[in-house]
C-alpha atoms as a PDB file:
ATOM      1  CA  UNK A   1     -49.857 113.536 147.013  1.00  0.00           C
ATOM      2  CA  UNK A   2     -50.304 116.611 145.456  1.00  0.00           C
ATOM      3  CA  UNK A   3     -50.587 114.842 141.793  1.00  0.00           C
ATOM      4  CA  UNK A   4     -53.982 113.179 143.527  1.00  0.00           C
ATOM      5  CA  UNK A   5     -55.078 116.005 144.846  1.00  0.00           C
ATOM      6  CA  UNK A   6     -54.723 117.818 141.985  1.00  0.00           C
ATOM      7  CA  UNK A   7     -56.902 114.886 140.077  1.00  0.00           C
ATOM      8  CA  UNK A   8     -59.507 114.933 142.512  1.00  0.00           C
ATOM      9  CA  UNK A   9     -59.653 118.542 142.421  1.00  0.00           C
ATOM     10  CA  UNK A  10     -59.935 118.392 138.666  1.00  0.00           C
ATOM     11  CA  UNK A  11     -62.859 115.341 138.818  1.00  0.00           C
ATOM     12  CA  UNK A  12     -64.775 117.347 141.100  1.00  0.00           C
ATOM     13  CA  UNK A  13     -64.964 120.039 138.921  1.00  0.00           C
ATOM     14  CA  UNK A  14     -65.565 118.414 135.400  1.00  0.00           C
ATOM     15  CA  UNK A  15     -68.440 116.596 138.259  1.00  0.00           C
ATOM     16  CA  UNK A  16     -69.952 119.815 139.087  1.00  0.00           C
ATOM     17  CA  UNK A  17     -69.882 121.190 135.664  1.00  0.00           C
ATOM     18  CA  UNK A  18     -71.357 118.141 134.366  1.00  0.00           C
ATOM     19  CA  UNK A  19     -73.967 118.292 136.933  1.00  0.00           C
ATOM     20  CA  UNK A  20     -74.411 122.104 136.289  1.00  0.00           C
ATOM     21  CA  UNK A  21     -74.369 121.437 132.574  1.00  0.00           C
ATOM     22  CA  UNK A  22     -77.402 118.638 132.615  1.00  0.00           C
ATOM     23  CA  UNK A  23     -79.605 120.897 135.066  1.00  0.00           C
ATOM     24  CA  UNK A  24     -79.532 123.312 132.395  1.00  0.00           C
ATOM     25  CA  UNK A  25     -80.393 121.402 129.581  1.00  0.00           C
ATOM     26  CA  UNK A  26     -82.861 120.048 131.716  1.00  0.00           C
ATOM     27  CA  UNK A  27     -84.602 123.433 132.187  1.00  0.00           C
ATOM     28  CA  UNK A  28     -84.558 124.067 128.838  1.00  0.00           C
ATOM     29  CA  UNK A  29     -86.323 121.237 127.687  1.00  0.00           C
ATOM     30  CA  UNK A  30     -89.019 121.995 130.469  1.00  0.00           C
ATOM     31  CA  UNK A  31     -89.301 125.368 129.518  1.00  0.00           C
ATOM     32  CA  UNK A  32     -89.614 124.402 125.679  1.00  0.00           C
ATOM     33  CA  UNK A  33     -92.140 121.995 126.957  1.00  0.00           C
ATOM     34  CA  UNK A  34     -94.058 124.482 128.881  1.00  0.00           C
ATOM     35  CA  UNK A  35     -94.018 127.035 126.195  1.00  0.00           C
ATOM     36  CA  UNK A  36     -95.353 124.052 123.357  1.00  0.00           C
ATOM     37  CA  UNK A  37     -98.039 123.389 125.458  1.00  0.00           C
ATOM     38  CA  UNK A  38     -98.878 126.858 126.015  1.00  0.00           C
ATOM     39  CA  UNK A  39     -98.526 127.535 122.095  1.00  0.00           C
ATOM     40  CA  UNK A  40    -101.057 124.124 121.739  1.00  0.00           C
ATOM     41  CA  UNK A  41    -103.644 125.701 124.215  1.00  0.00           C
ATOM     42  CA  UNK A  42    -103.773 128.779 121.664  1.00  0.00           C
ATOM     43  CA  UNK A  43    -104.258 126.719 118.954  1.00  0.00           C
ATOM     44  CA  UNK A  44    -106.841 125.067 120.632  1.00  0.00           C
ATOM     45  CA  UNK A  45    -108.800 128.101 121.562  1.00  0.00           C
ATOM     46  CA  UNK A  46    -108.043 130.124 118.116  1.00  0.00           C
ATOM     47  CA  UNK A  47    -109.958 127.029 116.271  1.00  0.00           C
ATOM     48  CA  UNK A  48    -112.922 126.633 118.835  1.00  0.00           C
ATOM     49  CA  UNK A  49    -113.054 130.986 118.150  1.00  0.00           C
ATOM     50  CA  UNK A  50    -113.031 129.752 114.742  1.00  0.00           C
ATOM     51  CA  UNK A  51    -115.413 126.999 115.020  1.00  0.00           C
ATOM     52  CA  UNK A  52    -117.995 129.344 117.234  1.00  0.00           C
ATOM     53  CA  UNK A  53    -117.501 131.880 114.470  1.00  0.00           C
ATOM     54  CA  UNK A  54    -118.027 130.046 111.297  1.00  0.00           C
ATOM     55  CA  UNK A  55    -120.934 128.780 113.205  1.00  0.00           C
ATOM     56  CA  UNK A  56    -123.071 131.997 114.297  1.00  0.00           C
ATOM     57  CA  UNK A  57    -121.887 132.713 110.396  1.00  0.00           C
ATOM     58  CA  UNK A  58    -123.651 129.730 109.456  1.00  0.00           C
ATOM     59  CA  UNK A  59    -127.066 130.587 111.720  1.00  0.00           C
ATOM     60  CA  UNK A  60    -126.807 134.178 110.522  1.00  0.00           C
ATOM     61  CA  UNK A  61    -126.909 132.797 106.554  1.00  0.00           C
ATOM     62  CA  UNK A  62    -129.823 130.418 107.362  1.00  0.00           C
ATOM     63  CA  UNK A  63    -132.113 132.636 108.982  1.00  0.00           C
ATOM     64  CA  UNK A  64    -131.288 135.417 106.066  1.00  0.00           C
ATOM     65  CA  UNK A  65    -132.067 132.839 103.386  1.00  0.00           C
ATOM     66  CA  UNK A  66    -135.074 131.744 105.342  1.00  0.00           C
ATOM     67  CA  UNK A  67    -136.264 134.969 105.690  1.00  0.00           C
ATOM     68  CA  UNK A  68    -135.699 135.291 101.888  1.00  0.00           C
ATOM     69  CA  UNK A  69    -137.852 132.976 100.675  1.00  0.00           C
ATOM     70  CA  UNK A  70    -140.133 132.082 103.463  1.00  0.00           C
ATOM     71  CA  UNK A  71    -140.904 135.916 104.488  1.00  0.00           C
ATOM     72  CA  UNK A  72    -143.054 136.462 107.436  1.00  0.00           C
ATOM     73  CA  UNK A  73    -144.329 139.858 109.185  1.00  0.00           C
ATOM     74  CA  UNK A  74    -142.252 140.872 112.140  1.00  0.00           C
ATOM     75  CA  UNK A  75    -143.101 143.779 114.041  1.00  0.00           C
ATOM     76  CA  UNK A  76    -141.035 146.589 114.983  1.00  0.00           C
ATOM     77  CA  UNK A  77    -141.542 146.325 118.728  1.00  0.00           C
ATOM     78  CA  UNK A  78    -142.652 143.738 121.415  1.00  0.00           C
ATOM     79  CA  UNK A  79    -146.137 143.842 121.880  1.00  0.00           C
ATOM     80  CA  UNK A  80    -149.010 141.636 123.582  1.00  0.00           C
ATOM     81  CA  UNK A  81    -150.719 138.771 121.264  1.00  0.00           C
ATOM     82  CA  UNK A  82    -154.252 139.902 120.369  1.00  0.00           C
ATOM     83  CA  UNK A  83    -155.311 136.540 120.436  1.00  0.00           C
ATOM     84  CA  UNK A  84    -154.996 136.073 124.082  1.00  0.00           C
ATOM     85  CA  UNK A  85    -157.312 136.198 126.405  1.00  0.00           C
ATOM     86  CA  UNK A  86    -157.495 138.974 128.694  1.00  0.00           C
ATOM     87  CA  UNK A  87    -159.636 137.550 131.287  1.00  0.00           C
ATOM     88  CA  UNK A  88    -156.819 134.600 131.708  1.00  0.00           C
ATOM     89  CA  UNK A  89    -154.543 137.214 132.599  1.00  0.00           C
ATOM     90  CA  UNK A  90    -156.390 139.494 135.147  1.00  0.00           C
ATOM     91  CA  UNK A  91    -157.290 136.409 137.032  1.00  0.00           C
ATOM     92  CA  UNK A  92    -154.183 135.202 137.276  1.00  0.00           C
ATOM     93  CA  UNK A  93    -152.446 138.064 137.786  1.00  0.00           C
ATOM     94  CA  UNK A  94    -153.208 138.264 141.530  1.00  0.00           C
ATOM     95  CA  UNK A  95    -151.930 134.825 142.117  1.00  0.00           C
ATOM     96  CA  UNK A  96    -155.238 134.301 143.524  1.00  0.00           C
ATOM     97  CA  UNK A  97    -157.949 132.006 141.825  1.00  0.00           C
ATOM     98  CA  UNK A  98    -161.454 133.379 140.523  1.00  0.00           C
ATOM     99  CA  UNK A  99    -164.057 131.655 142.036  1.00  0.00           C
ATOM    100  CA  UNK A 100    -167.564 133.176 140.537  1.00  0.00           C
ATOM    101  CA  UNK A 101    -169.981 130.667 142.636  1.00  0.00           C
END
């Protein structure tokens, strides 16, 4: 009797380790999975960084090269076209409508 309950002692245990044993590999390969898809997200991110970089690169090199060799005034400050009509806006500035008859 005590041989058996010896074994069964003994099964349980090699059970239970076993058991233990497989929970932890489990978790590893979760966590390595987790951490892999975490390290993939980066990657994704550091090449759209990359992408949205190489492209304002791109715009800034085009509009330098266009400015180059197509060059065109460009004033130093913001200022009101002097070929529009004023009347347009001081009719309209009101919201109201000019009615002259």
């Amino acid at each position: 009797i005590d041989a058996v309950r010896y074994e069964n002692a003994r099964n349980t245990c090699d059970i239970v380790n076993a058991v233990k044993e497989d929970g932890e590999k489990t978790r590893a390969v979760l966590i390595a999975n987790q951490i892999q898809d975490l390290r993939d997200k980066l990657a994704d991110r550091d090449r759209d960084l990359q992408t949205a970089n190489f492209q304002l690169s791109q715009q800034a090199q085009s509009a330098t090269l266009i400015g180059t060799l197509r060059p065109y005034p460009q004033p130093a400050y913001i200022t009101n076209s002097p070929y529009q009509s004023i009347a347009a806006n001081v009719a309209g500035a009101c919201g109201c409508t000019y009615n002259a008859g």
